[in-house]
C-alpha atoms as a PDB file:
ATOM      1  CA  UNK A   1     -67.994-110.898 -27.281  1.00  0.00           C
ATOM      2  CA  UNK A   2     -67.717-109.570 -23.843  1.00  0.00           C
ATOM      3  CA  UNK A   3     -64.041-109.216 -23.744  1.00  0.00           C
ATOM      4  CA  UNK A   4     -64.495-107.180 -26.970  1.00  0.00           C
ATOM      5  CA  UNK A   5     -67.255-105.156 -25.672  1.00  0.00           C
ATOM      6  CA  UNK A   6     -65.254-104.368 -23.046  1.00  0.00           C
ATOM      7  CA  UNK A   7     -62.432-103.300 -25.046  1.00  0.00           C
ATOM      8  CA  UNK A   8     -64.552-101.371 -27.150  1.00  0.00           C
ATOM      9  CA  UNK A   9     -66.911 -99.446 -24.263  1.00  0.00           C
ATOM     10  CA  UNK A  10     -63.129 -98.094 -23.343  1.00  0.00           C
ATOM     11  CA  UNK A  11     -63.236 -96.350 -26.828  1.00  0.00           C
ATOM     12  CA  UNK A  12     -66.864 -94.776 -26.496  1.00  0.00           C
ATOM     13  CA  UNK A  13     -68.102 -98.001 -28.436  1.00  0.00           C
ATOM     14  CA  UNK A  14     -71.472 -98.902 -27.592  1.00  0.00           C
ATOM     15  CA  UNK A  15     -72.625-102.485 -27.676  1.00  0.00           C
ATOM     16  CA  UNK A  16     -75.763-103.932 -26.948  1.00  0.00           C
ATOM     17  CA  UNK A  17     -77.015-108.053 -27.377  1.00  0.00           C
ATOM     18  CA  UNK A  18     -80.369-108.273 -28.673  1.00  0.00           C
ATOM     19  CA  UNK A  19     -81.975-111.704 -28.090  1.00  0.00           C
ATOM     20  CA  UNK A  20     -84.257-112.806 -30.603  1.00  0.00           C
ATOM     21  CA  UNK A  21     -85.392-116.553 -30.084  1.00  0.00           C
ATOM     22  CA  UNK A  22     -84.026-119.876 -28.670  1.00  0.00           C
ATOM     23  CA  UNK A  23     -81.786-120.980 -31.078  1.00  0.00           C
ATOM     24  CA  UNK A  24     -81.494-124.451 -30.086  1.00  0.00           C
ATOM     25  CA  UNK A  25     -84.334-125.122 -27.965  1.00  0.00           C
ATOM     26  CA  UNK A  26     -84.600-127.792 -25.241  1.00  0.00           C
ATOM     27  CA  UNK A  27     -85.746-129.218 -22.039  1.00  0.00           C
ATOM     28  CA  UNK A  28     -84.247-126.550 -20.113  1.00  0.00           C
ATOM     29  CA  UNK A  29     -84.744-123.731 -22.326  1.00  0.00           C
ATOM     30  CA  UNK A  30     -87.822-124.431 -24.463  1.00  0.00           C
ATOM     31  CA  UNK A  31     -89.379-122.475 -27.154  1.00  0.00           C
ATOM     32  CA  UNK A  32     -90.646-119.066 -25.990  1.00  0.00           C
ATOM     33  CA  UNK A  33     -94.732-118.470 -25.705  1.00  0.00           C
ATOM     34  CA  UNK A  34     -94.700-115.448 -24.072  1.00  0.00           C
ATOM     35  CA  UNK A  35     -92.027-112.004 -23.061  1.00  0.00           C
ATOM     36  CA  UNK A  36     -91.874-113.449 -19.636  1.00  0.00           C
ATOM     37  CA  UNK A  37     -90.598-116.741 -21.499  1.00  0.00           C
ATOM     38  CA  UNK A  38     -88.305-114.949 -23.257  1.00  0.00           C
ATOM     39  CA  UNK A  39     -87.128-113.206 -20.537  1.00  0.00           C
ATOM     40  CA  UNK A  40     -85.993-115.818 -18.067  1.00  0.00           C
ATOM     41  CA  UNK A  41     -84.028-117.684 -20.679  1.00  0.00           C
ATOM     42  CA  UNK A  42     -82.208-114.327 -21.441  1.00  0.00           C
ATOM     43  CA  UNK A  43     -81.437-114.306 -17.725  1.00  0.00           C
ATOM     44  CA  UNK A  44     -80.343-117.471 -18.184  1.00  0.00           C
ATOM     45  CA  UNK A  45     -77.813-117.097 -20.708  1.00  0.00           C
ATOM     46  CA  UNK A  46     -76.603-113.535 -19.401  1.00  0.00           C
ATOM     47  CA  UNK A  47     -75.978-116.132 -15.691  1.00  0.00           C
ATOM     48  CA  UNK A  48     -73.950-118.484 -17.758  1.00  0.00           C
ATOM     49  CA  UNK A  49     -72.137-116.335 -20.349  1.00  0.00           C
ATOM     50  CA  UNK A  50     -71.439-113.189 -18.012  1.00  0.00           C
ATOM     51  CA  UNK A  51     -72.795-111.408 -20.719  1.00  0.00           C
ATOM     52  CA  UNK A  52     -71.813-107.868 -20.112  1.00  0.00           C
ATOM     53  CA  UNK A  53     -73.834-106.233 -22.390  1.00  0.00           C
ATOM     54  CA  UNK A  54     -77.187-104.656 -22.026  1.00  0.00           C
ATOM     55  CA  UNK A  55     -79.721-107.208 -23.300  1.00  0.00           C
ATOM     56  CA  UNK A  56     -83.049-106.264 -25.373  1.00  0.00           C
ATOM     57  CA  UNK A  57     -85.485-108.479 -25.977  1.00  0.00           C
ATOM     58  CA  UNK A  58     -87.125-108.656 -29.191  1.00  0.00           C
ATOM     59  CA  UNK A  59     -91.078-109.790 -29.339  1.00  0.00           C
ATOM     60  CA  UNK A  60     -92.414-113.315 -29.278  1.00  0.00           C
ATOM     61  CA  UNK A  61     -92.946-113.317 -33.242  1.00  0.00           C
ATOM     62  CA  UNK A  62     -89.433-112.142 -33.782  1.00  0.00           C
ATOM     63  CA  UNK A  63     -90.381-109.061 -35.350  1.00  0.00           C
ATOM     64  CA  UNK A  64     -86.596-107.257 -35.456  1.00  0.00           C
ATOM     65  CA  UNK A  65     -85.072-110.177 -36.251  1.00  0.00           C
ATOM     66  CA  UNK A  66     -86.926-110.919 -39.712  1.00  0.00           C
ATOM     67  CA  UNK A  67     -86.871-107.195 -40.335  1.00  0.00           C
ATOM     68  CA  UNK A  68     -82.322-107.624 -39.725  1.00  0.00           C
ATOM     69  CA  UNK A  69     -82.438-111.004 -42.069  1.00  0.00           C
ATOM     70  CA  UNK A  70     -83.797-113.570 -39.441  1.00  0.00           C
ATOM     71  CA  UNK A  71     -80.525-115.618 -39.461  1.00  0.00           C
ATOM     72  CA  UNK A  72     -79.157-117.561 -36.340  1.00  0.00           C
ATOM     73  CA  UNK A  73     -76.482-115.294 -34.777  1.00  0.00           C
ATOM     74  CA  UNK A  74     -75.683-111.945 -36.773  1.00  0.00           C
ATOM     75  CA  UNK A  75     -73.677-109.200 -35.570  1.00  0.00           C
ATOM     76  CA  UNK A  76     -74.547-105.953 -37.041  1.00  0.00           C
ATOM     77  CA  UNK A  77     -72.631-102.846 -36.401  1.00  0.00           C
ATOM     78  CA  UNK A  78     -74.131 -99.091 -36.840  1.00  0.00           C
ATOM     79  CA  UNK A  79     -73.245 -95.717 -36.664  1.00  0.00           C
ATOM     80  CA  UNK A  80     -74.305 -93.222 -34.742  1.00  0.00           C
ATOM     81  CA  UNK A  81     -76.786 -92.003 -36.970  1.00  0.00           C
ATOM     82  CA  UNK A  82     -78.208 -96.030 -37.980  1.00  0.00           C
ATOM     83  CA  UNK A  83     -75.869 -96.367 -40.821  1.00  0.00           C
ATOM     84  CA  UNK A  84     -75.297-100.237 -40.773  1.00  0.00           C
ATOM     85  CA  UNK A  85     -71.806-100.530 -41.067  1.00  0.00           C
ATOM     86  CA  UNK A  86     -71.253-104.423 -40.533  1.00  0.00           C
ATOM     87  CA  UNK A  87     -73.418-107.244 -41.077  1.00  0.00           C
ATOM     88  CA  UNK A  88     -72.264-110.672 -40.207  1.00  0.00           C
ATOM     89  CA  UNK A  89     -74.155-114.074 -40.902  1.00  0.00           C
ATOM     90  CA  UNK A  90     -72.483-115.083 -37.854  1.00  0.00           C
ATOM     91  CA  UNK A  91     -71.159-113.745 -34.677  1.00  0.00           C
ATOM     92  CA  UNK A  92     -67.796-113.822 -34.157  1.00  0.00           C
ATOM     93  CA  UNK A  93     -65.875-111.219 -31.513  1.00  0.00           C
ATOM     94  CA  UNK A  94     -62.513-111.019 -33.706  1.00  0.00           C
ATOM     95  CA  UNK A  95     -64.607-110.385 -37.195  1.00  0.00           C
ATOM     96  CA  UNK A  96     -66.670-107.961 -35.214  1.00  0.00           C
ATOM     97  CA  UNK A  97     -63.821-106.215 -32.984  1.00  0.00           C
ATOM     98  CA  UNK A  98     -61.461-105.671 -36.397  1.00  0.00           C
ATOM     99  CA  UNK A  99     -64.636-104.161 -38.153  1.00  0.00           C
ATOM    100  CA  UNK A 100     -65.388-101.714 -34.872  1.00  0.00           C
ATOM    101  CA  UNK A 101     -61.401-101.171 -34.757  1.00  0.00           C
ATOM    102  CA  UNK A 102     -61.506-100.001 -38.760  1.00  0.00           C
ATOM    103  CA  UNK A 103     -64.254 -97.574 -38.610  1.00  0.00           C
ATOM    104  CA  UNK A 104     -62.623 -96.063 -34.958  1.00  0.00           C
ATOM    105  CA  UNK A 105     -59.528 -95.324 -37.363  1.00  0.00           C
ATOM    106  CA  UNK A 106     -61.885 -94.266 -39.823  1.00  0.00           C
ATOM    107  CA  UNK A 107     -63.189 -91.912 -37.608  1.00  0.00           C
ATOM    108  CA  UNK A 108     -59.985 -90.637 -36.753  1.00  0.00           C
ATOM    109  CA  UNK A 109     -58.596 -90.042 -40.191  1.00  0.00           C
ATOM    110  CA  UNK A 110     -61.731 -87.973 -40.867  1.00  0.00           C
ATOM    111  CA  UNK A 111     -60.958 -85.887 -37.596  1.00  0.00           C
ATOM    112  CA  UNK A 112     -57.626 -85.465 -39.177  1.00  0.00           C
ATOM    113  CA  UNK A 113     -59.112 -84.232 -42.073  1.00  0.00           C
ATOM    114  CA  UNK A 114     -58.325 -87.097 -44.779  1.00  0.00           C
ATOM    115  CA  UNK A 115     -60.661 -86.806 -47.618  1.00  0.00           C
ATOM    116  CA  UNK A 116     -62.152 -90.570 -47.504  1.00  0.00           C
ATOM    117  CA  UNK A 117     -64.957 -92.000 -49.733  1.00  0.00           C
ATOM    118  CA  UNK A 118     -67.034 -94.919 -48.592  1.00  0.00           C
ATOM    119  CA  UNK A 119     -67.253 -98.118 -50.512  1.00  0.00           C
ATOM    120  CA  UNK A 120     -68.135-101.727 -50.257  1.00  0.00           C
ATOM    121  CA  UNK A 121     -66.306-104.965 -48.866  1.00  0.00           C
ATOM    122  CA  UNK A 122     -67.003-108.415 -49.570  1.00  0.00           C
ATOM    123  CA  UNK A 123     -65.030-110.865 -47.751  1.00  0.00           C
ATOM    124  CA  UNK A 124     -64.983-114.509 -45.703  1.00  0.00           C
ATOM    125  CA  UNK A 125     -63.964-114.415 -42.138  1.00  0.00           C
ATOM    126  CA  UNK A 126     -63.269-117.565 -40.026  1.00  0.00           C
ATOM    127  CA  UNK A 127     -64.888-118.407 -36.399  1.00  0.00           C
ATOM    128  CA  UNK A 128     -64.311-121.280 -34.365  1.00  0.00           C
ATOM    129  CA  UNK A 129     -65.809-124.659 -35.026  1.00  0.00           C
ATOM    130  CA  UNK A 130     -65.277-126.550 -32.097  1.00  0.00           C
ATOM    131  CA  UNK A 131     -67.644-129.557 -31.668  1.00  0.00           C
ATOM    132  CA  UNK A 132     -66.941-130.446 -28.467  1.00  0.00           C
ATOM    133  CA  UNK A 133     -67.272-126.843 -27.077  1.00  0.00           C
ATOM    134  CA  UNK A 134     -70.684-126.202 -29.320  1.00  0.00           C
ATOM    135  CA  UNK A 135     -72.136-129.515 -27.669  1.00  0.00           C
ATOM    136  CA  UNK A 136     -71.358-128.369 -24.269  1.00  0.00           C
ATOM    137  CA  UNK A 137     -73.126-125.367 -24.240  1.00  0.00           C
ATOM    138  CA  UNK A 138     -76.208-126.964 -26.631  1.00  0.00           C
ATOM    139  CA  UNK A 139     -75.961-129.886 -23.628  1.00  0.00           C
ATOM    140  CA  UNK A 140     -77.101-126.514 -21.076  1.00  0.00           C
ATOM    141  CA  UNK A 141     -80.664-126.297 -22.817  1.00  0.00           C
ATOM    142  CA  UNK A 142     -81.257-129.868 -22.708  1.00  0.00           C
ATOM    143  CA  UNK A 143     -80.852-133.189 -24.264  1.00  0.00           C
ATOM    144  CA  UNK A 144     -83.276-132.188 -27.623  1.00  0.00           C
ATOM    145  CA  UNK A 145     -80.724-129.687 -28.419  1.00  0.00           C
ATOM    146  CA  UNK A 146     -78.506-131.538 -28.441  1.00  0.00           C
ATOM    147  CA  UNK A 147     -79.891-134.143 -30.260  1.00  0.00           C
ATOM    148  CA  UNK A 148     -81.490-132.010 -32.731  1.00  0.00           C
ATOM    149  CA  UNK A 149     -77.919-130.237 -33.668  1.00  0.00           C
ATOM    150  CA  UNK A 150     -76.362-133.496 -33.855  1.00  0.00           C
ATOM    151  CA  UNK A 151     -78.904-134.252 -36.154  1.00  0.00           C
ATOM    152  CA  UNK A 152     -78.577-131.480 -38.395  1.00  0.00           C
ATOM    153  CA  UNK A 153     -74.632-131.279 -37.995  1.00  0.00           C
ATOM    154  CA  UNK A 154     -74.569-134.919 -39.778  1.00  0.00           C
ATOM    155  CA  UNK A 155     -76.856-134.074 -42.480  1.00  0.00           C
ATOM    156  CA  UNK A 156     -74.940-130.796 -43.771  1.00  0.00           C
ATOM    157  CA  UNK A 157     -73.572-131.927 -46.584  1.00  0.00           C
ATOM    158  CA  UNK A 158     -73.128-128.259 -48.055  1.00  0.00           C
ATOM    159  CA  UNK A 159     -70.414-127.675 -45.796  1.00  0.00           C
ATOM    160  CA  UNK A 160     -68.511-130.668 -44.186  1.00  0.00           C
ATOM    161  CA  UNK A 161     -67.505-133.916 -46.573  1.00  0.00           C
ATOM    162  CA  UNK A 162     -66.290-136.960 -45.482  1.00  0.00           C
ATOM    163  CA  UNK A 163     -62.730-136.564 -43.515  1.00  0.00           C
ATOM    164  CA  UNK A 164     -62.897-132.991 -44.145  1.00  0.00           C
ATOM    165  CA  UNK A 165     -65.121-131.641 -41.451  1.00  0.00           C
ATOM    166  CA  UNK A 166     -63.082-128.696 -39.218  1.00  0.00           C
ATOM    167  CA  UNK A 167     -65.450-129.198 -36.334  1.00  0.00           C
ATOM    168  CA  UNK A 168     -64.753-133.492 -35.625  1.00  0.00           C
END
């Protein structure tokens, strides 16, 4: 996401990373108890990643992520007046850049005076699945994570069969 916040900044796009919770929690970076928990593992992952971004931090119990659906990783996009514009289950920067990139032409086409009427999408994007890469990064927080990914990876039967899984 950096690269396309970067790109984005360039055309008066704000972007801002709010951390909720330890996704994967381990050994290194354990469940949070308290803000000051919370905020050395967001240190943490702004070191590693390079994260560019400001970061907020939400409160122990999570509040603004329950009150945005409490799922593991959404992007959300707004206007400037709040209007969600995007909502992803997942973050990925492409998904998230082309959706930024639409309503800048949006914007555009309304400064050029094109009568436009809003409606809704629904539609699958595609992120990368990379096992090896996941594990590396889950392998940062600690051996637990890892373990307890693994654990859950094998059991997902929803979503990977036999021989068909993208991610092996």
């Amino acid at each position: 996401m950096n690269e396309s916040a970067t790109r984005l900044a360039e055309q008066g796009v704000g972007s801002i990373f709010l951390y909720t919770h330890e996704a994967h929690p381990g050994e290194n970076y354990p469940p949070h108890r308290t803000m000051e928990d919370k905020a050395k593992c967001a240190q943490g992952m702004r070191d590693v990643y390079n994260v560019n971004r400001p970061i907020y931090l939400d409160d122990v119990a999570g509040a603004l992520h329950i009150q945005f659906g409490g799922m593991a990783n959404m992007t959300w996009i707004f206007n400037k007046a709040g209007v969600p514009l995007y909502k992803s289950r997942w973050t990925d920067a492409k998904s998230a850049e082309n959706a930024a990139t639409y309503y800048l032409d949006v914007q555009a086409r309304r400064k050029n005076r094109e009568r436009l009427a809003p409606f809704m999408v629904e539609r699958i994007d595609y992120r990368d699945v990379n096992k090896e890469k996941r594990l590396e990064g889950l392998g940062r927080a600690g051996q637990k994570a890892v373990d307890d990914w693994v654990k859950l990876y094998e059991q997902d039967k929803l979503f990977f069969k036999p021989g068909t899984d993208p991610g092996a």
